[in-house]
Every structure is written in structure tokens, then in C-alpha cells.
PDB file of N, CA and C in Angstrom:
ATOM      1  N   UNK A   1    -102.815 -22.872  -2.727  1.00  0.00           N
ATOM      2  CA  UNK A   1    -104.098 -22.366  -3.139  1.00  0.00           C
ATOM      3  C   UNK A   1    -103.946 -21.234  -4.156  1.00  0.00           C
ATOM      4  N   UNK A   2    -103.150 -20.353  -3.930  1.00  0.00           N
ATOM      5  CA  UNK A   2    -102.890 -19.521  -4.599  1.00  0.00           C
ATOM      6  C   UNK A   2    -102.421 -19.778  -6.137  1.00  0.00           C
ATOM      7  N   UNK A   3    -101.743 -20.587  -6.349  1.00  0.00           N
ATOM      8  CA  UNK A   3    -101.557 -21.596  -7.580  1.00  0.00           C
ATOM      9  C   UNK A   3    -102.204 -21.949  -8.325  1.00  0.00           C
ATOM     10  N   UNK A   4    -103.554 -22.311  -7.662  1.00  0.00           N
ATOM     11  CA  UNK A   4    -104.737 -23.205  -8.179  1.00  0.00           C
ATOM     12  C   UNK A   4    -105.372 -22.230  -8.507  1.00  0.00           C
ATOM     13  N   UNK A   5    -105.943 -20.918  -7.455  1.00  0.00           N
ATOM     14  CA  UNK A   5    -106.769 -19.972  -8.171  1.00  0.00           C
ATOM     15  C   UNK A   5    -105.702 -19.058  -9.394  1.00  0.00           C
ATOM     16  N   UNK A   6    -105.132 -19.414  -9.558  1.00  0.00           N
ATOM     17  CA  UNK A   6    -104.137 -18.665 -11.201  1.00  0.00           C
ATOM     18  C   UNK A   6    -104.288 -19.558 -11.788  1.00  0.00           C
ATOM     19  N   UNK A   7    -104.328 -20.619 -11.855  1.00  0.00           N
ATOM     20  CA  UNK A   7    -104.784 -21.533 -13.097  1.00  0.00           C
ATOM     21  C   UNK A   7    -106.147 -21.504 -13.466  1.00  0.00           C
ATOM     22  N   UNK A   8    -107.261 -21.635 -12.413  1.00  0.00           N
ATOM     23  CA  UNK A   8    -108.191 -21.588 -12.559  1.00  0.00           C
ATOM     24  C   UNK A   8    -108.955 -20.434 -13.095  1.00  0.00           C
ATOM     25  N   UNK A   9    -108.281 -18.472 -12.967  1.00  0.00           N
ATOM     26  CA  UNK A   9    -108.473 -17.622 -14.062  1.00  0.00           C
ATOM     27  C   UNK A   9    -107.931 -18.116 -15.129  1.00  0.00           C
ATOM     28  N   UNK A  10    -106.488 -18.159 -15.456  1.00  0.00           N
ATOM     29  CA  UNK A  10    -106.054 -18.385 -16.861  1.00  0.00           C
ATOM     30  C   UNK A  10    -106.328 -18.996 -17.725  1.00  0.00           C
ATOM     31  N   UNK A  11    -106.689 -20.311 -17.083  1.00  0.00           N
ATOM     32  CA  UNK A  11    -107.518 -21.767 -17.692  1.00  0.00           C
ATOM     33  C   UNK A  11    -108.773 -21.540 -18.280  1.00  0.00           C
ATOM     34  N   UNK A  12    -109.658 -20.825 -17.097  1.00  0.00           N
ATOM     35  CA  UNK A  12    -110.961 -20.969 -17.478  1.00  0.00           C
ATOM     36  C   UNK A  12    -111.996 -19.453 -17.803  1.00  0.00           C
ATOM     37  N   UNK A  13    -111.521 -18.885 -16.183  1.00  0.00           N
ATOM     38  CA  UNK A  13    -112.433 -17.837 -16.326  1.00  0.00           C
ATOM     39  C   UNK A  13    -112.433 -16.867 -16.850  1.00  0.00           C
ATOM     40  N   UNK A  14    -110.774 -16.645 -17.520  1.00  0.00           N
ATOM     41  CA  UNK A  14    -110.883 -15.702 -18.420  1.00  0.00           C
ATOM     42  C   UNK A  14    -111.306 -15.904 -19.807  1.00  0.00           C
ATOM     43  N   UNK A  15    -111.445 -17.391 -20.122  1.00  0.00           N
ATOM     44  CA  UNK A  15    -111.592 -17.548 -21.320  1.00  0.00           C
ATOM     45  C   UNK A  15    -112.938 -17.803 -21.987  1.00  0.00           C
ATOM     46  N   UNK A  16    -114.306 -17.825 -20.787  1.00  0.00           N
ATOM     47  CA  UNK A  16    -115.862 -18.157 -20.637  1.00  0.00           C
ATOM     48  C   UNK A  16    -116.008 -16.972 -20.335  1.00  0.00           C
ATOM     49  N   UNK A  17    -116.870 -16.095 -20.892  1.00  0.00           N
ATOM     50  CA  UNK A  17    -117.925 -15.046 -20.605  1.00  0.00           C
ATOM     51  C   UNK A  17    -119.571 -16.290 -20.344  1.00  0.00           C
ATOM     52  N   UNK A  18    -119.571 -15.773 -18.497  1.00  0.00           N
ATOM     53  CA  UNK A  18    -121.313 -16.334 -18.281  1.00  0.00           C
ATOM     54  C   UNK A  18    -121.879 -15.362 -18.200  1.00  0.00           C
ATOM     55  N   UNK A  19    -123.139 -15.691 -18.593  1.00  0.00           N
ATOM     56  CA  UNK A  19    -123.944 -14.833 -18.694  1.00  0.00           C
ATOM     57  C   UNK A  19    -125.112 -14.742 -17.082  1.00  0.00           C
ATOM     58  N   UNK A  20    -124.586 -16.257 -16.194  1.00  0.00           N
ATOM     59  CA  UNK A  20    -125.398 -15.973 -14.815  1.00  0.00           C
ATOM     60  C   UNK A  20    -124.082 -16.616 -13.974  1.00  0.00           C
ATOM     61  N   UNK A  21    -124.244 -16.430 -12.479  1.00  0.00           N
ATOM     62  CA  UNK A  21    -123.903 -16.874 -11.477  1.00  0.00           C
ATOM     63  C   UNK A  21    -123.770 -18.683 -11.293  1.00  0.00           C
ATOM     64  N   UNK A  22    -125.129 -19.134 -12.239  1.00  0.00           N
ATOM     65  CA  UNK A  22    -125.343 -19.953 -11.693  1.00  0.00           C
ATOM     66  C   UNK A  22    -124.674 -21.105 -12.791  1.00  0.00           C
ATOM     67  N   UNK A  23    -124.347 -20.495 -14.155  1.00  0.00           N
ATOM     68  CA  UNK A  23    -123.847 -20.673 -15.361  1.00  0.00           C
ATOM     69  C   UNK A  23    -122.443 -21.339 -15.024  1.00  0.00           C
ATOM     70  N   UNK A  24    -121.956 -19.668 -14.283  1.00  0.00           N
ATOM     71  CA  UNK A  24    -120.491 -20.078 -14.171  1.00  0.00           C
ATOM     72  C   UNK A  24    -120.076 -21.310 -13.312  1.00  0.00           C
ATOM     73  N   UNK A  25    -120.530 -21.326 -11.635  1.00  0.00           N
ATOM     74  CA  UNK A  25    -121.079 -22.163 -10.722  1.00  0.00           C
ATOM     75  C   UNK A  25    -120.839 -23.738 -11.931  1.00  0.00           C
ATOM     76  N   UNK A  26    -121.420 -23.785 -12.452  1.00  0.00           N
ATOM     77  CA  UNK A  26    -121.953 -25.270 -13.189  1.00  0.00           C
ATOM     78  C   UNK A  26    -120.404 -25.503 -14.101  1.00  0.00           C
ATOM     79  N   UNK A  27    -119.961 -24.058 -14.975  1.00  0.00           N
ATOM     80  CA  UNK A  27    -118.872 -24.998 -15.519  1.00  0.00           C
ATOM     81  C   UNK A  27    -118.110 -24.900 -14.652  1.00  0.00           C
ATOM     82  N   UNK A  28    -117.423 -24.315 -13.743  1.00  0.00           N
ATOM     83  CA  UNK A  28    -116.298 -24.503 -12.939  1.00  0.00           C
ATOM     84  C   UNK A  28    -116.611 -25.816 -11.894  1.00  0.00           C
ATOM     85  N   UNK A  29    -117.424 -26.353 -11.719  1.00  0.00           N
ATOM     86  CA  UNK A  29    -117.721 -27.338 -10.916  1.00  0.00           C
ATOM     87  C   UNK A  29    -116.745 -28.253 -12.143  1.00  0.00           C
ATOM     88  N   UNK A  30    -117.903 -28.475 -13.215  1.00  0.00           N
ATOM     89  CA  UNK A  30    -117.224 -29.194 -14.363  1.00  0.00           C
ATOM     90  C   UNK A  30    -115.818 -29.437 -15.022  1.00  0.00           C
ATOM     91  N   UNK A  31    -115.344 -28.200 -14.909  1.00  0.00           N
ATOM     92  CA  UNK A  31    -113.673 -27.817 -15.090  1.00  0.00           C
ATOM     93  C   UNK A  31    -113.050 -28.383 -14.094  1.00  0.00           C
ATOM     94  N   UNK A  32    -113.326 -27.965 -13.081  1.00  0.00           N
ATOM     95  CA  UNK A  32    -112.459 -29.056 -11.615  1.00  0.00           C
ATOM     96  C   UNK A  32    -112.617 -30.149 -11.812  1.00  0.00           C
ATOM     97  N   UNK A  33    -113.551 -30.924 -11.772  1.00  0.00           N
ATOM     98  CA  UNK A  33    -113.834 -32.393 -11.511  1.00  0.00           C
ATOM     99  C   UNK A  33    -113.276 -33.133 -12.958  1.00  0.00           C
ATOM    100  N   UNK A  34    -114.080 -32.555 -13.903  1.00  0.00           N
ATOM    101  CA  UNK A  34    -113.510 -33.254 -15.412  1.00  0.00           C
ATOM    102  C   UNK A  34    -112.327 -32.949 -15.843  1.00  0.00           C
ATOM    103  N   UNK A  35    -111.306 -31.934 -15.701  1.00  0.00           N
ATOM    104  CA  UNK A  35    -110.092 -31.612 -16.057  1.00  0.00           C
ATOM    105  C   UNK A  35    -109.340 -31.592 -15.293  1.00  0.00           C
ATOM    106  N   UNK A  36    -109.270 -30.603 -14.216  1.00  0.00           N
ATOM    107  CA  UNK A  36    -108.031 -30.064 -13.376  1.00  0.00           C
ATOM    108  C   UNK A  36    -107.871 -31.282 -12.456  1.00  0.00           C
ATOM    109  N   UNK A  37    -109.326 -32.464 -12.222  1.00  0.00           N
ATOM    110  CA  UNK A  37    -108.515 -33.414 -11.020  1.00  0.00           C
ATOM    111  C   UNK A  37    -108.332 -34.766 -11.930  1.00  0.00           C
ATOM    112  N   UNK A  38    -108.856 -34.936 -12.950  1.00  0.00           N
ATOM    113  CA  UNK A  38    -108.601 -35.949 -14.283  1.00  0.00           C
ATOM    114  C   UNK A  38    -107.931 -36.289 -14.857  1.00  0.00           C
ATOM    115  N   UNK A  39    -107.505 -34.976 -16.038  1.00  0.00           N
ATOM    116  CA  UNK A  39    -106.572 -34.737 -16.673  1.00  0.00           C
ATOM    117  C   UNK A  39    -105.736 -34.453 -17.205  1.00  0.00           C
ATOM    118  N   UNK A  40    -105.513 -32.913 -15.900  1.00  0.00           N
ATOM    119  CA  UNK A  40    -104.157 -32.075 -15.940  1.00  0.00           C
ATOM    120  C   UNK A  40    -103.079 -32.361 -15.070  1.00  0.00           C
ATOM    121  N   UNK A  41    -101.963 -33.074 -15.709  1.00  0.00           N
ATOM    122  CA  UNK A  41    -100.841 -33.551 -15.413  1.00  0.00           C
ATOM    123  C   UNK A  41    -100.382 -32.489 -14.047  1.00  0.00           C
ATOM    124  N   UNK A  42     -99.728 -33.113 -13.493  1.00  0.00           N
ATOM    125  CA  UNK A  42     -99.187 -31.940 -12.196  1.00  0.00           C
ATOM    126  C   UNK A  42     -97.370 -32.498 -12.215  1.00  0.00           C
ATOM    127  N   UNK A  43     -96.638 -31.313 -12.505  1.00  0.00           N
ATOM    128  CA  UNK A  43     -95.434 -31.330 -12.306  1.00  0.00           C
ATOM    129  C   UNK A  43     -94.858 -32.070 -10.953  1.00  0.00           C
ATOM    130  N   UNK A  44     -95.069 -31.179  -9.957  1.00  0.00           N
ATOM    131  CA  UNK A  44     -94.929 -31.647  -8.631  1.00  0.00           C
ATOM    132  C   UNK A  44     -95.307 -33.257  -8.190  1.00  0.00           C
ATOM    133  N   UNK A  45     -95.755 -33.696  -8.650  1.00  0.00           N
ATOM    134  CA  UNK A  45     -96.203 -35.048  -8.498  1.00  0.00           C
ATOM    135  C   UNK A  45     -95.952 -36.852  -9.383  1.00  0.00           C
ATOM    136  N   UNK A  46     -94.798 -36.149 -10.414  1.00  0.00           N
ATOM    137  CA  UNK A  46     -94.296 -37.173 -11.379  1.00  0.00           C
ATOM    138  C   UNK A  46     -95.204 -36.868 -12.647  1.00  0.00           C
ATOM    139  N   UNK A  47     -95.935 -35.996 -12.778  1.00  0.00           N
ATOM    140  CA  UNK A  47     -97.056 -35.312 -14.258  1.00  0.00           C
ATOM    141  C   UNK A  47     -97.489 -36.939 -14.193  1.00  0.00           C
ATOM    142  N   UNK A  48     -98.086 -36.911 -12.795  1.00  0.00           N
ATOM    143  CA  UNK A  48     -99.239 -38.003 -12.943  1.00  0.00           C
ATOM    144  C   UNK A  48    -100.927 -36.615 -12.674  1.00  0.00           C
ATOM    145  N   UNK A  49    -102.006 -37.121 -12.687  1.00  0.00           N
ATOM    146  CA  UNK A  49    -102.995 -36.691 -12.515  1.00  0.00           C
ATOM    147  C   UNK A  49    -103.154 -36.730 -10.988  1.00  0.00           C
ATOM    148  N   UNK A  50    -104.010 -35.592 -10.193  1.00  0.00           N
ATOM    149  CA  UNK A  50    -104.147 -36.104  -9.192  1.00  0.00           C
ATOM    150  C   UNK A  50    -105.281 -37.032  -8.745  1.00  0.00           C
ATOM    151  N   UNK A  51    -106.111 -37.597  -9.865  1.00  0.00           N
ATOM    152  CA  UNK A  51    -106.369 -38.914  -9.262  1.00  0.00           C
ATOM    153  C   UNK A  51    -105.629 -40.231  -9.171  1.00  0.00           C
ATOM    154  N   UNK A  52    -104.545 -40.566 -10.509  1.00  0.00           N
ATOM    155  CA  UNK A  52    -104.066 -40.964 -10.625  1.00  0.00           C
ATOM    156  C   UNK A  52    -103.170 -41.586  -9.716  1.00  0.00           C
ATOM    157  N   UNK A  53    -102.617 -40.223  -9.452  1.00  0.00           N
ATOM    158  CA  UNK A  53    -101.683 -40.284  -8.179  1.00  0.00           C
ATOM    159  C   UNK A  53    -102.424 -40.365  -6.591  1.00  0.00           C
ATOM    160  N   UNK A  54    -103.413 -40.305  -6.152  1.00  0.00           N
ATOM    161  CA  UNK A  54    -104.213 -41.002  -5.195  1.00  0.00           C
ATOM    162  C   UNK A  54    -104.827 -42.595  -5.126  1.00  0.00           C
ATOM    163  N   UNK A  55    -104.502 -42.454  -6.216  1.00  0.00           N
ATOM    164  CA  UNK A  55    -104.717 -44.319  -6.557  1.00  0.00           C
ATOM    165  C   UNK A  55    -103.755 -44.849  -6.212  1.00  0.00           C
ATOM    166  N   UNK A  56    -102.574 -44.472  -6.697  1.00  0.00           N
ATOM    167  CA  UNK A  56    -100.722 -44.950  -6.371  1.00  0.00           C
ATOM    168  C   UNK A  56    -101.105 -45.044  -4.888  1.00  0.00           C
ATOM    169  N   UNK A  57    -101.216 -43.905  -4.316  1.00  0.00           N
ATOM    170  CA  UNK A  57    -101.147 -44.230  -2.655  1.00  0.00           C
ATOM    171  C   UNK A  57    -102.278 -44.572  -2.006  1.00  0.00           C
ATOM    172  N   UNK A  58    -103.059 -45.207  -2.261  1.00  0.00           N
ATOM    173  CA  UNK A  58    -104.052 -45.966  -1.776  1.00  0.00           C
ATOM    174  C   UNK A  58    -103.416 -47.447  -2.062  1.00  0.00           C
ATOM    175  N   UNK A  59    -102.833 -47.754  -2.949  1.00  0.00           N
ATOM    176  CA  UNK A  59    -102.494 -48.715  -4.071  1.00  0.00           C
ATOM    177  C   UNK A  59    -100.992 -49.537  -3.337  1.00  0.00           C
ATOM    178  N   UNK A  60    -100.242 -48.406  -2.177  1.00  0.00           N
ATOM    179  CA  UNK A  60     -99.066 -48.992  -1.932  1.00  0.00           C
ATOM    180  C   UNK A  60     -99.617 -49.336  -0.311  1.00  0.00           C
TER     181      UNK A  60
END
């Protein structure tokens, strides 16, 4: 977890100034779902995606 919330400042929140709660709320929903579980490769896992790689093991 701790991992994830350091990517998730470095990645995102330092780099978006919101201007509401509810702003930020909306892109970080967006950032998780559309990037970080989509299309950011994960070392630990063969730099497959982790959907990708939940498909593999559903898949075997």
C-alpha cells in the first residue's frame, strides 16, 4: 500500500492543483481505473498490466 500511495502523489497529485474535493475525488477515481489498473506496466508481475495479468489467471 505504501507503494501505491507514492506513486499515486508522484504520478498524480502532485502534478493537478484541484480546485474542490470533489474535483480531485473524480480524477483520481479516473487515474486508478484508466491508468494505474490499465496501463501501467508493473515490474513485479512480468510488466504485464494488472488487468492483464488477472486475465492470465482467470485464463489458466
Amino acid at each position: 500500500m505504501e507503494s501505491f500511495f507514492k506513486t499515486l502523489k508522484v504520478e498524480r497529485i502532485y502534478q493537478v492543483r484541484y480546485e474542490t474535493r470533489a474535483q480531485a475525488r473524480l480524477d483520481l477515481v479516473d487515474w486508478i481505473e484508466g491508468y494505474y489498473n490499465r496501463q501501467r506496466l508493473y515490474t513485479s508481475i512480468g510488466f504485464l498490466t494488472s488487468i492483464d495479468y488477472g486475465a492470465a489467471l482467470i485464463a489458466v
